[in-house]
C-alpha atoms as a PDB file:
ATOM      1  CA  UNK A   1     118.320 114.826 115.018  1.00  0.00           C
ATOM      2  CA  UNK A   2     114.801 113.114 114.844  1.00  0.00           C
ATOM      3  CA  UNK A   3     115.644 110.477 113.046  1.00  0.00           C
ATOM      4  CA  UNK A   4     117.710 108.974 115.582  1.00  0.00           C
ATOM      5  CA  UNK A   5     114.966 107.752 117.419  1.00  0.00           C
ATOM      6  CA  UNK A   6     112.504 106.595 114.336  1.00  0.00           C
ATOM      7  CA  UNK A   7     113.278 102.961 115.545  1.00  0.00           C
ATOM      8  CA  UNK A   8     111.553 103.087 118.802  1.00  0.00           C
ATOM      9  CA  UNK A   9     108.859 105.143 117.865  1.00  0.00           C
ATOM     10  CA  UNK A  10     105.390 103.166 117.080  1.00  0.00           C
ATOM     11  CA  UNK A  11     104.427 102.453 112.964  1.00  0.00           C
ATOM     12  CA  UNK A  12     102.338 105.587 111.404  1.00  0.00           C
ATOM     13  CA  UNK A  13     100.804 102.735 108.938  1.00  0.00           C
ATOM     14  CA  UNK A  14     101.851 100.168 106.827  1.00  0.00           C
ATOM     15  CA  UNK A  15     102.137 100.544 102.863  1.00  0.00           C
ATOM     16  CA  UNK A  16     102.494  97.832 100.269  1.00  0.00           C
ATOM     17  CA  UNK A  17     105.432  97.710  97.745  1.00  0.00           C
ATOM     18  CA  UNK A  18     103.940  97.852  94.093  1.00  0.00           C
ATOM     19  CA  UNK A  19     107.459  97.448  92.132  1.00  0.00           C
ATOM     20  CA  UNK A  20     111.233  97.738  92.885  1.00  0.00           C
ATOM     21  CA  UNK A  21     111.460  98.793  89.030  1.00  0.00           C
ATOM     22  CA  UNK A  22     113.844 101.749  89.769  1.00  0.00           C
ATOM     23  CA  UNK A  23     114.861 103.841  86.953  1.00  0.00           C
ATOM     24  CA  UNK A  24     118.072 105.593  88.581  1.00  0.00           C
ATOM     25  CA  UNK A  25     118.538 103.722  91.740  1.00  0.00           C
ATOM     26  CA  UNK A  26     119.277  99.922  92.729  1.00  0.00           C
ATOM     27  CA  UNK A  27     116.325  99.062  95.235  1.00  0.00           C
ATOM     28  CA  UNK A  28     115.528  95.574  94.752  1.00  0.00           C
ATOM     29  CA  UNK A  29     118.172  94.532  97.289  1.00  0.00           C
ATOM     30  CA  UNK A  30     116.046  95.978 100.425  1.00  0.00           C
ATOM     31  CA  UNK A  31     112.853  95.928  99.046  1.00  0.00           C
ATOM     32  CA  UNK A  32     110.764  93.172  97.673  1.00  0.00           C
ATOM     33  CA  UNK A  33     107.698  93.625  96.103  1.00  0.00           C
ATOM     34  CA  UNK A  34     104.276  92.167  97.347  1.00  0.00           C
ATOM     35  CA  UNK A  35     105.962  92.624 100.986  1.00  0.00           C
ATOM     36  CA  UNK A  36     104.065  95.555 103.730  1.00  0.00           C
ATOM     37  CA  UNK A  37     106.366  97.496 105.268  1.00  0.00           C
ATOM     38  CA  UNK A  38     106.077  99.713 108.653  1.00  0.00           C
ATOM     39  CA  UNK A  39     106.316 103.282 107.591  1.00  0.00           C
ATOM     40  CA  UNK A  40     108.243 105.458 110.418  1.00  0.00           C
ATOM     41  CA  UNK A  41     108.061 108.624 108.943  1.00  0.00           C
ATOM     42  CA  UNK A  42     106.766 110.569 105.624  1.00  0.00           C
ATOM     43  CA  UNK A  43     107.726 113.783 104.023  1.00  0.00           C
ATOM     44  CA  UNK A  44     105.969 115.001 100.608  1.00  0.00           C
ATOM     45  CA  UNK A  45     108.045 112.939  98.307  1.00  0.00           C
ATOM     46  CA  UNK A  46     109.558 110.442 100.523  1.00  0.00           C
ATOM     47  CA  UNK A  47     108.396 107.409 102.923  1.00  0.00           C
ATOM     48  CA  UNK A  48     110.833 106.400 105.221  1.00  0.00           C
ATOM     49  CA  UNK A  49     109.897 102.019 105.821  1.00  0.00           C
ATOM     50  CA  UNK A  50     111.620  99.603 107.774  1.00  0.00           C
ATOM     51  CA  UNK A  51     113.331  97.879 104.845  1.00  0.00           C
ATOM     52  CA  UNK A  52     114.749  94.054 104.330  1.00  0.00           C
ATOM     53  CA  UNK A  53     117.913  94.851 105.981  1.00  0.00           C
ATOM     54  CA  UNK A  54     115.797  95.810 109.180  1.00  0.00           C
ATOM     55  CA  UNK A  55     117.136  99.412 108.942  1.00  0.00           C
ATOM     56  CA  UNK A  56     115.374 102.324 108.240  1.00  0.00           C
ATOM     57  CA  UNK A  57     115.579 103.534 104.450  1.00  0.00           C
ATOM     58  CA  UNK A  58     113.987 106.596 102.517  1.00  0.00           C
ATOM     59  CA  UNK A  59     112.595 105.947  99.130  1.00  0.00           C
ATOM     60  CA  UNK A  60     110.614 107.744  96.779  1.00  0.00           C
ATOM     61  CA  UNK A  61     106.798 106.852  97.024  1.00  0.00           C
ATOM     62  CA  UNK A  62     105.952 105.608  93.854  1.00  0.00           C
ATOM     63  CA  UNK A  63     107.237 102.380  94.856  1.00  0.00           C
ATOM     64  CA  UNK A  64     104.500 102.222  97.162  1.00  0.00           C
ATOM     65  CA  UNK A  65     100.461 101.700  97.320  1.00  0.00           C
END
Protein backbone atom coordinates (compact mmCIF):
# COMPACT_ATOMS: atom_id res chain seq x y z
CA UNK A 1 0.00 0.00 0.00
CA UNK A 2 2.44 2.78 -1.28
CA UNK A 3 0.20 5.09 -2.01
CA UNK A 4 -0.81 5.68 1.40
CA UNK A 5 2.02 7.64 2.14
CA UNK A 6 2.39 9.71 -1.40
CA UNK A 7 1.30 12.82 0.71
CA UNK A 8 4.28 13.09 2.87
CA UNK A 9 6.70 12.09 0.52
CA UNK A 10 8.75 15.14 -1.23
CA UNK A 11 7.50 16.36 -5.15
CA UNK A 12 9.41 14.18 -8.01
CA UNK A 13 8.82 17.51 -10.28
CA UNK A 14 6.27 19.70 -11.22
CA UNK A 15 4.33 19.46 -14.70
CA UNK A 16 2.11 22.04 -16.32
CA UNK A 17 -1.56 21.33 -17.32
CA UNK A 18 -1.92 21.88 -21.22
CA UNK A 19 -5.91 21.21 -21.42
CA UNK A 20 -8.69 19.65 -19.25
CA UNK A 21 -10.35 18.79 -22.79
CA UNK A 22 -11.24 15.18 -21.72
CA UNK A 23 -12.81 13.02 -24.22
CA UNK A 24 -14.32 10.22 -21.78
CA UNK A 25 -13.79 11.66 -18.42
CA UNK A 26 -14.99 14.94 -16.48
CA UNK A 27 -11.58 16.59 -15.31
CA UNK A 28 -12.07 20.17 -15.38
CA UNK A 29 -13.44 20.14 -11.83
CA UNK A 30 -9.82 19.31 -10.21
CA UNK A 31 -7.75 20.48 -12.74
CA UNK A 32 -7.35 23.85 -14.29
CA UNK A 33 -5.34 24.52 -17.04
CA UNK A 34 -2.27 26.95 -17.07
CA UNK A 35 -1.92 25.77 -13.23
CA UNK A 36 1.74 23.48 -12.15
CA UNK A 37 1.01 20.81 -10.21
CA UNK A 38 3.40 18.63 -7.76
CA UNK A 39 3.68 15.25 -9.30
CA UNK A 40 3.92 12.40 -6.42
CA UNK A 41 4.26 9.56 -8.43
CA UNK A 42 4.37 8.34 -12.30
CA UNK A 43 3.70 5.08 -13.95
CA UNK A 44 3.97 4.70 -17.96
CA UNK A 45 0.60 6.08 -18.74
CA UNK A 46 -0.35 7.81 -15.65
CA UNK A 47 0.90 10.93 -13.40
CA UNK A 48 -0.39 10.95 -10.15
CA UNK A 49 -0.51 15.35 -9.15
CA UNK A 50 -1.74 16.95 -6.22
CA UNK A 51 -4.99 18.17 -7.78
CA UNK A 52 -7.46 21.34 -6.90
CA UNK A 53 -9.18 19.45 -4.27
CA UNK A 54 -5.67 19.07 -2.50
CA UNK A 55 -5.94 15.25 -2.86
CA UNK A 56 -3.97 13.12 -4.79
CA UNK A 57 -5.54 12.12 -8.31
CA UNK A 58 -4.24 9.87 -11.29
CA UNK A 59 -4.78 11.12 -14.75
CA UNK A 60 -3.68 10.21 -18.01
CA UNK A 61 -0.58 12.30 -19.20
CA UNK A 62 -1.64 13.92 -22.12
CA UNK A 63 -3.15 16.49 -20.06
CA UNK A 64 0.18 17.41 -19.12
CA UNK A 65 3.54 19.23 -20.54
Amino acid sequence: MIHTNWTEKPTLRTVTCKHTDAAKFLVSNVLTAGKTYEVKNETEEFIFVVDNTGKIGGYYKDYFE
